[in-house]
C-alpha atoms as a PDB file:
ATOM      1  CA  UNK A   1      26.282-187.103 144.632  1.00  0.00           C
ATOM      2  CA  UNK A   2      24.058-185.146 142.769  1.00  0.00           C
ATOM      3  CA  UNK A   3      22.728-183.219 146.045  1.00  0.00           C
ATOM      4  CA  UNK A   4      25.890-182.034 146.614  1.00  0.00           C
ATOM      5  CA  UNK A   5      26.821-180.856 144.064  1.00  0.00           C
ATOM      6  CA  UNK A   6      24.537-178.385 143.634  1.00  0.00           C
ATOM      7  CA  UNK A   7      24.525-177.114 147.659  1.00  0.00           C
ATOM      8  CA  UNK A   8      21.183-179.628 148.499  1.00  0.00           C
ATOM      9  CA  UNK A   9      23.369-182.238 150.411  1.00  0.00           C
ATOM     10  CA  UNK A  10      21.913-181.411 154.116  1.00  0.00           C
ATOM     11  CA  UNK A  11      18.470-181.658 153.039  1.00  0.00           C
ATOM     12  CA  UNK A  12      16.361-184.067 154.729  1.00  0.00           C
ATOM     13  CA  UNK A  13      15.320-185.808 151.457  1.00  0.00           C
ATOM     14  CA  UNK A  14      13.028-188.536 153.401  1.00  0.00           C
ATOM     15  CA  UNK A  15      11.212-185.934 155.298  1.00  0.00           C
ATOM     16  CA  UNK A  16      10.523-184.207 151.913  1.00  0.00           C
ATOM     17  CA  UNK A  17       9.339-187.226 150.727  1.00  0.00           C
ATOM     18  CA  UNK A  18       6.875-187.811 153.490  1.00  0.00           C
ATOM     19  CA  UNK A  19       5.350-184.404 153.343  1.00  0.00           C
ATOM     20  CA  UNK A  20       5.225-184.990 149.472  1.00  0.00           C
ATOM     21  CA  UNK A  21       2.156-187.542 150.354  1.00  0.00           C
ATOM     22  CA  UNK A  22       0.210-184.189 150.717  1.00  0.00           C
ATOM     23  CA  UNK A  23       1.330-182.124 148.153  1.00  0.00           C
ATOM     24  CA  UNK A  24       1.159-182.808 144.363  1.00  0.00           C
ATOM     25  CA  UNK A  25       4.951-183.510 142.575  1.00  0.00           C
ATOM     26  CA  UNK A  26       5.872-181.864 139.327  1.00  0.00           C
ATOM     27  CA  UNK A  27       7.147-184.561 136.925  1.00  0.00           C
ATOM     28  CA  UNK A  28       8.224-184.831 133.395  1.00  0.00           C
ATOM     29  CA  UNK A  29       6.965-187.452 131.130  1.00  0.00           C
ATOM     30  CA  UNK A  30       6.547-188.033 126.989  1.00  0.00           C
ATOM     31  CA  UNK A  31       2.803-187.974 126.551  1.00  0.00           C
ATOM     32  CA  UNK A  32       1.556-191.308 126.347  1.00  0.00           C
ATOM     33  CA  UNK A  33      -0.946-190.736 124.308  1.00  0.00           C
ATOM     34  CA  UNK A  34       1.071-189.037 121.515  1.00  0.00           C
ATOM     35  CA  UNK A  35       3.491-191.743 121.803  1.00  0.00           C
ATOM     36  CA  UNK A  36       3.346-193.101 117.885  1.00  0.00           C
ATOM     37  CA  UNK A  37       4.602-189.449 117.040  1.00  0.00           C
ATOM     38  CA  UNK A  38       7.367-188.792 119.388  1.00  0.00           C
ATOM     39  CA  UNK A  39      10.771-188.442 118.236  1.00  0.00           C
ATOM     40  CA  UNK A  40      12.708-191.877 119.394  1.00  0.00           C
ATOM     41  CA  UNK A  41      15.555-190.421 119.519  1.00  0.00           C
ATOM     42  CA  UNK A  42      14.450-187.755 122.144  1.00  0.00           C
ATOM     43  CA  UNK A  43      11.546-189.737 124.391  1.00  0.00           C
ATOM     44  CA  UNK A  44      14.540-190.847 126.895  1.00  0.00           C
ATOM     45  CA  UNK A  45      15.723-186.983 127.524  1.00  0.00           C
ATOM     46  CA  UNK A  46      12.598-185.512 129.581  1.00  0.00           C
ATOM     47  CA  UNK A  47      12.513-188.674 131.795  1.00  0.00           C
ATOM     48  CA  UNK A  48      16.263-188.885 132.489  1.00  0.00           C
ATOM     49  CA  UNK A  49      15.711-184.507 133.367  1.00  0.00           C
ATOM     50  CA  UNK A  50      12.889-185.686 135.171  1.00  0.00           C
ATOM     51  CA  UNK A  51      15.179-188.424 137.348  1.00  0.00           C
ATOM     52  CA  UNK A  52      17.844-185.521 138.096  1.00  0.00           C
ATOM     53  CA  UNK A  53      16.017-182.566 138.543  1.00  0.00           C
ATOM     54  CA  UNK A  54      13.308-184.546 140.754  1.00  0.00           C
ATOM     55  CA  UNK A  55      15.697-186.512 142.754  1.00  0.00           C
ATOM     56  CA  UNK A  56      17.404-182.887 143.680  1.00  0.00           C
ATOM     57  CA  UNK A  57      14.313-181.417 144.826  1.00  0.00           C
ATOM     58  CA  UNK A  58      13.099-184.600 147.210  1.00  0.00           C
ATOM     59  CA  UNK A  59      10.434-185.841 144.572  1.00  0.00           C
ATOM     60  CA  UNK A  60      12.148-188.494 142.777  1.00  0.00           C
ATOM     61  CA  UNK A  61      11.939-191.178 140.077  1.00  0.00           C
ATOM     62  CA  UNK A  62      15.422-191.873 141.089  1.00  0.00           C
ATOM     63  CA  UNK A  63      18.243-193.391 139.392  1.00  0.00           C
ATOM     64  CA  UNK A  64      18.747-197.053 139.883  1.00  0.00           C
ATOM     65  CA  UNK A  65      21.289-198.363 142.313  1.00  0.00           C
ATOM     66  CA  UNK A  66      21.022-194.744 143.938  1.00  0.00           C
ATOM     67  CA  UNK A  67      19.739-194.315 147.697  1.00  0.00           C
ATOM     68  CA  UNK A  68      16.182-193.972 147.562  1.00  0.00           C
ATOM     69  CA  UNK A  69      13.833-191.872 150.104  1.00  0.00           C
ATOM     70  CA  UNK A  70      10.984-193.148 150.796  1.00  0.00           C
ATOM     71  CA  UNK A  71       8.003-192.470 153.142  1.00  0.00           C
ATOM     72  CA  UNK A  72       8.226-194.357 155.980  1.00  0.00           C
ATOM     73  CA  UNK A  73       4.923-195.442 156.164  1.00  0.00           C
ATOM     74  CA  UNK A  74       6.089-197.329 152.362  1.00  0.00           C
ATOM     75  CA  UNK A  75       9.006-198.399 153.985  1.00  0.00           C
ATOM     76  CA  UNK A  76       7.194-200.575 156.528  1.00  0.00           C
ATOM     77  CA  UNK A  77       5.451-202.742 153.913  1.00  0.00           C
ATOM     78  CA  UNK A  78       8.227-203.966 152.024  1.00  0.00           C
ATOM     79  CA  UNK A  79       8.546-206.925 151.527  1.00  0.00           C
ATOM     80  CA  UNK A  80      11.431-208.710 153.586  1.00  0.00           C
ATOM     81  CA  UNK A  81      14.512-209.618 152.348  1.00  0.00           C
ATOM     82  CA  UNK A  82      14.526-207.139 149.436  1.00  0.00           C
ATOM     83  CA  UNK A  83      15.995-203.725 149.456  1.00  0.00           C
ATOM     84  CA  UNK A  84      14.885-200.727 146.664  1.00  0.00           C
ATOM     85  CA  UNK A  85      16.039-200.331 143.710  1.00  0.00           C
ATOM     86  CA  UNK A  86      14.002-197.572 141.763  1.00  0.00           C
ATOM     87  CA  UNK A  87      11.643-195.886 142.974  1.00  0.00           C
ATOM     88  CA  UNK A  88       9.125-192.676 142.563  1.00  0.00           C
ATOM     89  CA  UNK A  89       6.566-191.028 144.374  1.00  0.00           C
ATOM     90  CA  UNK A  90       3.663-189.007 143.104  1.00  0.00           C
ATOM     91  CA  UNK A  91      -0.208-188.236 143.394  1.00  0.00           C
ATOM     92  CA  UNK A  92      -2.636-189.198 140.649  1.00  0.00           C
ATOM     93  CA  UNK A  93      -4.730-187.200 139.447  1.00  0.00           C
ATOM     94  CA  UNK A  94      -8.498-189.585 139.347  1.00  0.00           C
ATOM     95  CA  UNK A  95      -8.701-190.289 142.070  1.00  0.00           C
ATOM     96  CA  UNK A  96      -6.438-187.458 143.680  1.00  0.00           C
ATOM     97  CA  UNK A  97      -4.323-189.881 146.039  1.00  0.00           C
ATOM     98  CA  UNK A  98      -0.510-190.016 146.577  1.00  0.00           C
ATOM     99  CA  UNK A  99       1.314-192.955 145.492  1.00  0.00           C
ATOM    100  CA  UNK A 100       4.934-194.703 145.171  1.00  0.00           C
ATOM    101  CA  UNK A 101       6.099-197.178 142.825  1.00  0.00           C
ATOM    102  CA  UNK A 102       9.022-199.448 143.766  1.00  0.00           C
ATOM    103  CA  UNK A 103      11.256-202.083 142.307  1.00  0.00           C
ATOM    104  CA  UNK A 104      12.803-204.216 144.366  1.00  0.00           C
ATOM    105  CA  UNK A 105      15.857-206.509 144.299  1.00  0.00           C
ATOM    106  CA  UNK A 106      17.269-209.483 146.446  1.00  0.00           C
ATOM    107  CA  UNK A 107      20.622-207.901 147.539  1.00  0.00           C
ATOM    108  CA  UNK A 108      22.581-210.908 146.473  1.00  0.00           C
ATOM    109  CA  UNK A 109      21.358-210.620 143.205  1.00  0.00           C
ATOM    110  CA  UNK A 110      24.870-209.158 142.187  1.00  0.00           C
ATOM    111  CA  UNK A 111      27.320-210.885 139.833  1.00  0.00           C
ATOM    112  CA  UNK A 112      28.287-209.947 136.195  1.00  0.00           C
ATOM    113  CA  UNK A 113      24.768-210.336 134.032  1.00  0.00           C
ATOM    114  CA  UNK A 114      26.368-212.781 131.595  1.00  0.00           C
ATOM    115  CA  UNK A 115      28.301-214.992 133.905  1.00  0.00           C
ATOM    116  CA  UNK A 116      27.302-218.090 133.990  1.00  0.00           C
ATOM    117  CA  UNK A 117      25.402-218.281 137.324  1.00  0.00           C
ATOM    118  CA  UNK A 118      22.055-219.075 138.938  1.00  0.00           C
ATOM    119  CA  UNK A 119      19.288-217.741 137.512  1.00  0.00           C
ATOM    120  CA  UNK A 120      19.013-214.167 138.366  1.00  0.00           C
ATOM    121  CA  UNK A 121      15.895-213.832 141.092  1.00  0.00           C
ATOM    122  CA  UNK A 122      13.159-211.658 139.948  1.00  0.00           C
ATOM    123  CA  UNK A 123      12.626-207.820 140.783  1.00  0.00           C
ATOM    124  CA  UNK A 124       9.134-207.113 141.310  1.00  0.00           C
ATOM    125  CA  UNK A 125       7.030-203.584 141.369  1.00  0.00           C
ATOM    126  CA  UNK A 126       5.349-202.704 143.655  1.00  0.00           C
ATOM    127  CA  UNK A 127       2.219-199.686 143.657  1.00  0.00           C
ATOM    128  CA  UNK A 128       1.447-198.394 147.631  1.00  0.00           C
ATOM    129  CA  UNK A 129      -1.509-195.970 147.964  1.00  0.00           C
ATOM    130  CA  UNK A 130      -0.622-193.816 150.982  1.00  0.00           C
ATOM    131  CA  UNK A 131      -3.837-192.302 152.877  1.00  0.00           C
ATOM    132  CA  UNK A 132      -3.698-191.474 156.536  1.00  0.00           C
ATOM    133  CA  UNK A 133       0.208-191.943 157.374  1.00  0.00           C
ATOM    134  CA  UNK A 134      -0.782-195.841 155.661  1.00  0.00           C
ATOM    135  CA  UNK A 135       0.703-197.308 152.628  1.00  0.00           C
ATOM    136  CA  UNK A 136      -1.389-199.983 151.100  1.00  0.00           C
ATOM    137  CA  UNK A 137      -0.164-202.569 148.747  1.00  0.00           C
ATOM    138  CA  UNK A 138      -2.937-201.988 145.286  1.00  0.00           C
ATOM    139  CA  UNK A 139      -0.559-203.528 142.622  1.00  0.00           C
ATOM    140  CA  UNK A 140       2.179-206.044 141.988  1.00  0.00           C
ATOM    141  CA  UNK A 141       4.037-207.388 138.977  1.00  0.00           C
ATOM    142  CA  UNK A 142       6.597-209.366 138.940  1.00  0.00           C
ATOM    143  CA  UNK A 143       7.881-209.941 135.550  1.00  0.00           C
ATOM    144  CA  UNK A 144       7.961-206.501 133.990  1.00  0.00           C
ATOM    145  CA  UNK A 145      11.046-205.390 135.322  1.00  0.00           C
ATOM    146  CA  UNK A 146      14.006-207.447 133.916  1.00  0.00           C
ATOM    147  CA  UNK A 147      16.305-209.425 135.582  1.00  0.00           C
ATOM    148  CA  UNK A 148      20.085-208.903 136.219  1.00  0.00           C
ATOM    149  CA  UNK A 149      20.055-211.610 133.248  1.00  0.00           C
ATOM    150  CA  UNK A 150      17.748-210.449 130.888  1.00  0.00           C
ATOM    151  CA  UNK A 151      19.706-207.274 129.013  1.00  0.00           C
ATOM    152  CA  UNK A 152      22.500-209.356 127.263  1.00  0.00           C
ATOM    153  CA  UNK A 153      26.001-207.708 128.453  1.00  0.00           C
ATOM    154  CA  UNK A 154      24.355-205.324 130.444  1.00  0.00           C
ATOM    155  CA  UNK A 155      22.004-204.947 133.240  1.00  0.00           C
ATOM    156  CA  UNK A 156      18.776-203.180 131.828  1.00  0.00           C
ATOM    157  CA  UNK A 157      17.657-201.634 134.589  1.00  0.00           C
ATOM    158  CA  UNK A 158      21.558-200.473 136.039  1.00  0.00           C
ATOM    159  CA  UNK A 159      22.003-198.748 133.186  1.00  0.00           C
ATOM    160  CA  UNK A 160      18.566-196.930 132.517  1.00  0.00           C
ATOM    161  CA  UNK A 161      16.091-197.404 135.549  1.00  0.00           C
ATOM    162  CA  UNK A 162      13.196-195.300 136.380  1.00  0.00           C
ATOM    163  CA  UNK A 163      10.486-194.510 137.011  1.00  0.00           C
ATOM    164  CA  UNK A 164       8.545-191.130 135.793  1.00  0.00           C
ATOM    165  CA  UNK A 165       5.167-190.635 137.092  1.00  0.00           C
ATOM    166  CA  UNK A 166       2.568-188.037 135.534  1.00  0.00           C
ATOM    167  CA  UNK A 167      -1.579-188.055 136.665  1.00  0.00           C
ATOM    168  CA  UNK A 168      -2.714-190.985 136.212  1.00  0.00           C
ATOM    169  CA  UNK A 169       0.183-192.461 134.332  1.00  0.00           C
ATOM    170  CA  UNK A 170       3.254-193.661 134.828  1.00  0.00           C
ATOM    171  CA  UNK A 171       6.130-195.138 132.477  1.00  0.00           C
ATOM    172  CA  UNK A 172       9.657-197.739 133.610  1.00  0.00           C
ATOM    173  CA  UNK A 173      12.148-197.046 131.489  1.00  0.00           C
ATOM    174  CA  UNK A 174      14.931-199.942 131.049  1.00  0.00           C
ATOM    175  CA  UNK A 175      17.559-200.232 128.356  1.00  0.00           C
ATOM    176  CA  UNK A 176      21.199-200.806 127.984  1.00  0.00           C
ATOM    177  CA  UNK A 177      23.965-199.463 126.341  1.00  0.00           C
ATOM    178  CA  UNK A 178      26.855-202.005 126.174  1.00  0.00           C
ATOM    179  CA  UNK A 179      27.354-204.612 123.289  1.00  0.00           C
ATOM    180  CA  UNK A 180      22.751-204.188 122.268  1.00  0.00           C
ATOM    181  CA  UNK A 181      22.070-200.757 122.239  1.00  0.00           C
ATOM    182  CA  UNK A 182      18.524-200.611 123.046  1.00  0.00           C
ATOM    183  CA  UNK A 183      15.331-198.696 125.804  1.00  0.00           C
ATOM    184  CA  UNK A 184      12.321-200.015 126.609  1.00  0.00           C
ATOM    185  CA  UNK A 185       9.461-197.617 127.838  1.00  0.00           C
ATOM    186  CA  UNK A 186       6.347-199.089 129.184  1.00  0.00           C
ATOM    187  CA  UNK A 187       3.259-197.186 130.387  1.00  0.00           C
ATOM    188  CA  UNK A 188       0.387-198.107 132.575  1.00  0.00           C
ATOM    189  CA  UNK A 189      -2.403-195.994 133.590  1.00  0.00           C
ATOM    190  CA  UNK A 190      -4.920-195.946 136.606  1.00  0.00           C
ATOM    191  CA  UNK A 191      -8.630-197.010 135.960  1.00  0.00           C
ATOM    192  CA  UNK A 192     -11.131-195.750 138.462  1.00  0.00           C
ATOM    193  CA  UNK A 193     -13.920-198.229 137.208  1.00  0.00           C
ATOM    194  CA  UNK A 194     -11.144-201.196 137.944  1.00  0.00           C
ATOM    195  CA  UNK A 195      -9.255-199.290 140.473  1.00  0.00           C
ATOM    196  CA  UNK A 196      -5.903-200.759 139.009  1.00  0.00           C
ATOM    197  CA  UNK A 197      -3.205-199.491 136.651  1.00  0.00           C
ATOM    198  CA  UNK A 198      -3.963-201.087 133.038  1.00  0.00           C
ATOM    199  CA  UNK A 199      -1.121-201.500 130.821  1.00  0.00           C
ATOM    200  CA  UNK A 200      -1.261-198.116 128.090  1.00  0.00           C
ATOM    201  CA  UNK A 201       1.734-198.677 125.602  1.00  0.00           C
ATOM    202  CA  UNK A 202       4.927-200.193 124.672  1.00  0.00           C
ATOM    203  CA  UNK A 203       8.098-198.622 122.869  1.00  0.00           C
ATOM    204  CA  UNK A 204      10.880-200.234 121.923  1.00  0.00           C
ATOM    205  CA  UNK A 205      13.710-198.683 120.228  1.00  0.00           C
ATOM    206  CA  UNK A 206      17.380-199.883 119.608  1.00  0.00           C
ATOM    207  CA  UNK A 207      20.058-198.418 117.928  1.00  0.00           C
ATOM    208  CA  UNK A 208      23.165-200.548 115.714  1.00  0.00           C
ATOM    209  CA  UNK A 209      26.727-198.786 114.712  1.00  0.00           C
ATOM    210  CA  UNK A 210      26.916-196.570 112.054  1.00  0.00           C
ATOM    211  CA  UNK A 211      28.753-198.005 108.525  1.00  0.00           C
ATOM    212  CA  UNK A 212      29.351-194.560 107.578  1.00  0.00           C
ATOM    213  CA  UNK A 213      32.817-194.046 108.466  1.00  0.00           C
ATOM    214  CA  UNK A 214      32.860-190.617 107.543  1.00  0.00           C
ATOM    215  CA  UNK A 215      34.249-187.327 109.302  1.00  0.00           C
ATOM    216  CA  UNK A 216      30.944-186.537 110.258  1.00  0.00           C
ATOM    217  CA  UNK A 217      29.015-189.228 110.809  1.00  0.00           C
ATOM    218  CA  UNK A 218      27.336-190.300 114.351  1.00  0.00           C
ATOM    219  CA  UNK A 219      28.377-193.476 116.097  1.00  0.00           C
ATOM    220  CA  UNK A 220      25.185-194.891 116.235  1.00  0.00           C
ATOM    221  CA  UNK A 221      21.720-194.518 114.418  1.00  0.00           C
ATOM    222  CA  UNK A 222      18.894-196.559 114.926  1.00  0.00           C
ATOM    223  CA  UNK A 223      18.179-199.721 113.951  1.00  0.00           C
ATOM    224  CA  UNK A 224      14.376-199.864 114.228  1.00  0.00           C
ATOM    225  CA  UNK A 225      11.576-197.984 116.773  1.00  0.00           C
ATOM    226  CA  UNK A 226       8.092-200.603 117.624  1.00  0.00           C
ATOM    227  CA  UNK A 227       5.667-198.937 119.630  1.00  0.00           C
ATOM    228  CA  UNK A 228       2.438-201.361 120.511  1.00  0.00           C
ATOM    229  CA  UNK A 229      -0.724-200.490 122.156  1.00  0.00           C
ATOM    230  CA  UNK A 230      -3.093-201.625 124.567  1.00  0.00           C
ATOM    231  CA  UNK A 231      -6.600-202.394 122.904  1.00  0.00           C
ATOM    232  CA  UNK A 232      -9.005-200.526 125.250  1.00  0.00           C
ATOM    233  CA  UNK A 233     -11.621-203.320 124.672  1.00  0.00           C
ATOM    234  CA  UNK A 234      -9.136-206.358 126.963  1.00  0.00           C
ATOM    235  CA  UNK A 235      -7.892-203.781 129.731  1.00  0.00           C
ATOM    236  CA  UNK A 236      -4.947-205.889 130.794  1.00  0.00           C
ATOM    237  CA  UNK A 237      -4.445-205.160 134.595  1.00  0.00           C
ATOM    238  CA  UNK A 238      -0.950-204.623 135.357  1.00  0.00           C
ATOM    239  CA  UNK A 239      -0.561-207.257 137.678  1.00  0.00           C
ATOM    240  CA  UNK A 240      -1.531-209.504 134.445  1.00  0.00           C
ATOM    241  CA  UNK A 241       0.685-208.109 132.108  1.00  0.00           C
ATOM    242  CA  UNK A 242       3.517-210.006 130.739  1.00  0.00           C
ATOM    243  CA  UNK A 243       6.263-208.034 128.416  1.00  0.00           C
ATOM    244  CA  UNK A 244       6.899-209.623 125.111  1.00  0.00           C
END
């Protein structure tokens, strides 16, 4: 483990968490605003830092299909008969509140993504506002995140899930890197007027094998970057929002 490693492994990570509620997180995140100019080849690095150097110091996005700390008082309002996949906790900036975003999974979800079995059950997010030692449920989507089913050969969110929150923002990164090479970042952002994360931006970005076959060349390059925006005029609430 990653706490370990580095001397952090008898740290009460949940407790950290929990105090956390009351004292802003550092987190790393492209700029969403900037995002038509950001290098695609380097807009995964500062949120994967982010997940590792976050995780160590009790203010996560964590990894997917790690053990996730949460607040207790987040805990209790899960919904039953799901456990967490990804989560991150956080305090926006307007208005000043903590938060946590969560996926979560059915546990018998498992199964290789392109066997030929039932239709993989959907993995919704969740937003809690935390006030008082209360979470409260403010948002819900449940088709953003993609199913075990849904990445090809891979599962998207096994291989790159999290979650990187930063003020009033916050971006889920998904992708996969077996047979399709390709990440998906997706940023929302609060609205005081609707008090509701509205959906920001969308990159996509894959990459294909390289037909150079020289000394030198890389493995892969990419094979094509989209990045689509919001229009500010149709605010699209996140629990409207449907990836396309």
């Amino acid at each position: 483990m990653l706490l370990q490693s580095i001397g952090l492994g008898s740290i009460d990570i949940s407790g950290m968490i929990d105090a956390m509620a009351q004292t802003p997180s550092l987190t790393v995140l492209p700029d969403p605003d900037r995002a038509s100019t950001t290098d695609p080849l380097r807009v995964s690095i500062p949120v994967r830092l982010a997940a590792a150097l976050l995780l160590a110091t009790g203010a996560a996005p964590a990894a997917a299909w790690e053990p996730v700390a949460l607040p207790n008082a987040v805990k209790a309002k899960l919904p039953a008969g799901y456990i967490v996949r990804v989560a991150s906790c956080s305090r926006t900036l307007d208005p000043p509140q903590p938060i946590c975003i969560v996926v979560v999974a059915r546990p018998d979800e498992g199964g290789q993504p392109g066997a030929a079995v039932r239709k993989a059950p959907a993995r919704p997010l969740l937003v809690y506002r935390l006030s008082g030692g209360v979470a409260k449920l403010i948002d819900r989507n449940d088709r953003i995140v993609l199913r075990r089913d849904e990445g090809g050969q891979c599962d998207p969110v096994e291989d790159a899930g999290h979650i990187a929150i930063k003020g009033r923002y916050f971006t889920l990164e998904s992708g996969v890197a077996c047979g399709q090479h390709w990440t998906d970042f997706t940023t929302f952002r609060f609205d005081p007027a609707l008090r509701s994360f509205v959906w920001q931006n969308r990159i996509f970005e894959s990459l294909r094998l390289n037909s150079d076959a020289g000394p030198n060349a890389q493995a892969l390059v990419s094979d094509g970057r989209k990045v689509t925006r919001a229009d500010p005029r149709h605010p699209i609430r996140l629990e409207a929002y449907r990836p396309r």
